[in-house]
Structures are given as C-alpha cells and as structure tokens.
Protein backbone atom coordinates (compact mmCIF):
# COMPACT_ATOMS: atom_id res chain seq x y z
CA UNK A 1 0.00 0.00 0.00
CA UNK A 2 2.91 2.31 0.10
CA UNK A 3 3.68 1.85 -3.00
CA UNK A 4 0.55 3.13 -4.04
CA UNK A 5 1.09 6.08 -1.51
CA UNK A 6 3.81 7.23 -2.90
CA UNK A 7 2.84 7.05 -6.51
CA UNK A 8 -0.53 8.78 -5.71
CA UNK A 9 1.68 11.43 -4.35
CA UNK A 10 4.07 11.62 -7.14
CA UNK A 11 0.77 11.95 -9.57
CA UNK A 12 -1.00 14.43 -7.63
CA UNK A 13 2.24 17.10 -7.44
CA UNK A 14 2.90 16.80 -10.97
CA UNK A 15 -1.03 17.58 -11.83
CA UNK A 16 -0.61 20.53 -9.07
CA UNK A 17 2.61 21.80 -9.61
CA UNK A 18 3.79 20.24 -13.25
CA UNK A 19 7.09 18.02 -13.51
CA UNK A 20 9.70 18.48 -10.88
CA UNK A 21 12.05 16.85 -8.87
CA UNK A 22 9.05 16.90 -5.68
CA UNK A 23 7.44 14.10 -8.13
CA UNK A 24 10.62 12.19 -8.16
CA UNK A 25 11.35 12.29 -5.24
CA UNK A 26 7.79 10.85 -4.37
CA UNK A 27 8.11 8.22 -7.37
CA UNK A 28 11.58 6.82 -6.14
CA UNK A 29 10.09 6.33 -3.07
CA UNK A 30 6.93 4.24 -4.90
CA UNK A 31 9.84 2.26 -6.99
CA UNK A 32 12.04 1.66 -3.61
CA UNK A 33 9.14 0.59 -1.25
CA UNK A 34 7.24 -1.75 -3.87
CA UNK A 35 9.08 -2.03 -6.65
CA UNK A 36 7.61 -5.31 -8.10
CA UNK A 37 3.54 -3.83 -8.28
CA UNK A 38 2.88 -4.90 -11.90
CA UNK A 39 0.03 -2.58 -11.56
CA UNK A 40 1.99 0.52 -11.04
CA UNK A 41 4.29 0.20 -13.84
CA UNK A 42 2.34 2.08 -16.82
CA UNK A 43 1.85 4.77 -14.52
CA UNK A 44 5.79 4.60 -12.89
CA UNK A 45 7.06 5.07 -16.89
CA UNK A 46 4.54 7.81 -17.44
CA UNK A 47 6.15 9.68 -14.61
CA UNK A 48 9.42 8.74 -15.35
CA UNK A 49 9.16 10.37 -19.09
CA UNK A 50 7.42 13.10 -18.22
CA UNK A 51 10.06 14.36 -15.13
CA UNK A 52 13.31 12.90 -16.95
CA UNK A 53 15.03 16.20 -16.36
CA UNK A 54 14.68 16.27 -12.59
CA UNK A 55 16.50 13.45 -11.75
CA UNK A 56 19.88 13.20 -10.59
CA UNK A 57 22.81 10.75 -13.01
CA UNK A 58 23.08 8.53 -10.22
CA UNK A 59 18.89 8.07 -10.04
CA UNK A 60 18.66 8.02 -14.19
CA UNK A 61 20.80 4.90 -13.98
CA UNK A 62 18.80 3.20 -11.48
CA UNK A 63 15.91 4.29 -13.20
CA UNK A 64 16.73 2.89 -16.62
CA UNK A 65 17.69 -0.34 -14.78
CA UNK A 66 14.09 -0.68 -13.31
CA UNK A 67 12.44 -0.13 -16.62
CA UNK A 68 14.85 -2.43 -18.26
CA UNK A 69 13.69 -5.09 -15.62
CA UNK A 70 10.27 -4.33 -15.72
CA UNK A 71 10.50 -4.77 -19.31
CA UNK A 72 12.41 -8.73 -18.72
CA UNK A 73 9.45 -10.23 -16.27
CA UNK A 74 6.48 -8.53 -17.97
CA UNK A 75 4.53 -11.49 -20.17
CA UNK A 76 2.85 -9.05 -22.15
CA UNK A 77 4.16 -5.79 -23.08
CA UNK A 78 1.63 -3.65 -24.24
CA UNK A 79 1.76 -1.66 -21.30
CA UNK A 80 5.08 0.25 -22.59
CA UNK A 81 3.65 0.82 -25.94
CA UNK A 82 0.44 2.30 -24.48
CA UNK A 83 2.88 4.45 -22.06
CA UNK A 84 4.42 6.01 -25.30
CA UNK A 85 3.09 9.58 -26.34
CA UNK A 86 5.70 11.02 -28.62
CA UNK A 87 8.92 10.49 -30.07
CA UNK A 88 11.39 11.61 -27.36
CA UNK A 89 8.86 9.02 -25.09
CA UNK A 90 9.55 6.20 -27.67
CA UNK A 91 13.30 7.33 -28.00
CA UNK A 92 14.12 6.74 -24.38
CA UNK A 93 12.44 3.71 -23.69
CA UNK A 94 13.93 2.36 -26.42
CA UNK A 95 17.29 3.61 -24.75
CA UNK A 96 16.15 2.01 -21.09
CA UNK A 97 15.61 -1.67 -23.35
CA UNK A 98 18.52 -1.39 -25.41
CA UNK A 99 20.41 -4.19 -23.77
CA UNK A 100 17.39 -6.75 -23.79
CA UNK A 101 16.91 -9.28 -26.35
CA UNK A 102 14.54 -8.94 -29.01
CA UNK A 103 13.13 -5.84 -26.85
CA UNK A 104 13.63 -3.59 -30.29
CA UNK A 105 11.48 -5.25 -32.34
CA UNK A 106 8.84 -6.37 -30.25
CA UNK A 107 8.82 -2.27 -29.08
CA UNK A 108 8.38 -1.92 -32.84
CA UNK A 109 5.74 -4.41 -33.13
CA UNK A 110 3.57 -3.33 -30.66
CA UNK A 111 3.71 0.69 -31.75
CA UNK A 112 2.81 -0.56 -35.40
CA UNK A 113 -0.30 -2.73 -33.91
CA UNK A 114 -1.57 0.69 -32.00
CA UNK A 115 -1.07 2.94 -34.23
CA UNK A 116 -3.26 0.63 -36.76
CA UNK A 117 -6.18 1.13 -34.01
C-alpha cells in the first residue's frame, strides 16, 4: 500500500505543480518501497518520461535499470507501448531496453499494432 502512496503522491504534485524533482522524489520512493507492483508500472514510466530532467545521473541509472527489468518479467508488453506519447517518449524507452533481447522489435511491433487502431 505504500507503493501506491507514494505514486498517488508523485501523480497528484505533478497535476498541481507540473514536472519536478518533488514528483521524483515521491516516485523513487513508490519504486524503492514496492518495486515489483505490476500494476503501477504504466503509470511509474509515465512519470518517469514526463520528469526525466529532474532526476539526478546517479537516479537516471537506477531508473533505466528498473524499466529495463520491468520490461524482462512482464509477459505481455503492451503496457510500454500504451505508455508512449511522442517520439522523445519512444526514444528513451527504447534507450532504457537497449540491452534486452529482441526488446527492439517487439517495441516496434507493438507501436505498429496501435497505431493501426
């Protein structure tokens, strides 16, 4: 439930006060206390593209780590697709997945199938 919590709060400042590193701070705290809630992921990456400037080098690795893992033990992926809004969104998950298998063209797959939609 603290997971939860602490993503609420991360949501909530960035619809009050717009991106900032207040909703990161909140949204590390979501990733460090739960970081395995399947449920919270779509809204996690959201977050995570939208306040990409605020955090620190040492929390962008971490962060492109966890997305890279989420990516590994999801079964279906159409969660990181749907997270996608623009270019720069697709550009840096596709950075975050570079390393993992496949993860390229499946990424590729699944923008082509809902875009078609």
């Amino acid at each position: 439930a603290r997971g939860i919590g602490w993503a609420r709060l991360a949501a909530a400042r960035q619809a009050l006060d717009g991106t900032s590193a207040r909703v990161v701070a909140a949204l590390m705290m979501s990733i460090d206390v739960a970081p395995m809630m399947a449920s919270l992921w779509p809204s996690r990456l959201q977050l995570i593209l939208d306040n990409w400037q605020y955090f620190t080098p040492k929390e962008r690795e971490r962060i492109a780590a966890y997305v890279a893992m989420n990516w590994r033990v999801s079964r279906d992926r159409r969660w990181v697709a749907e997270t996608i809004r623009s270019p720069i969104d697709e550009l840096f998950v596709r950075y975050f997945v570079r390393e993992e298998p496949n993860a390229q063209e499946e990424l590729s797959q699944w923008l082509t199938r809902l875009r078609k939609k």
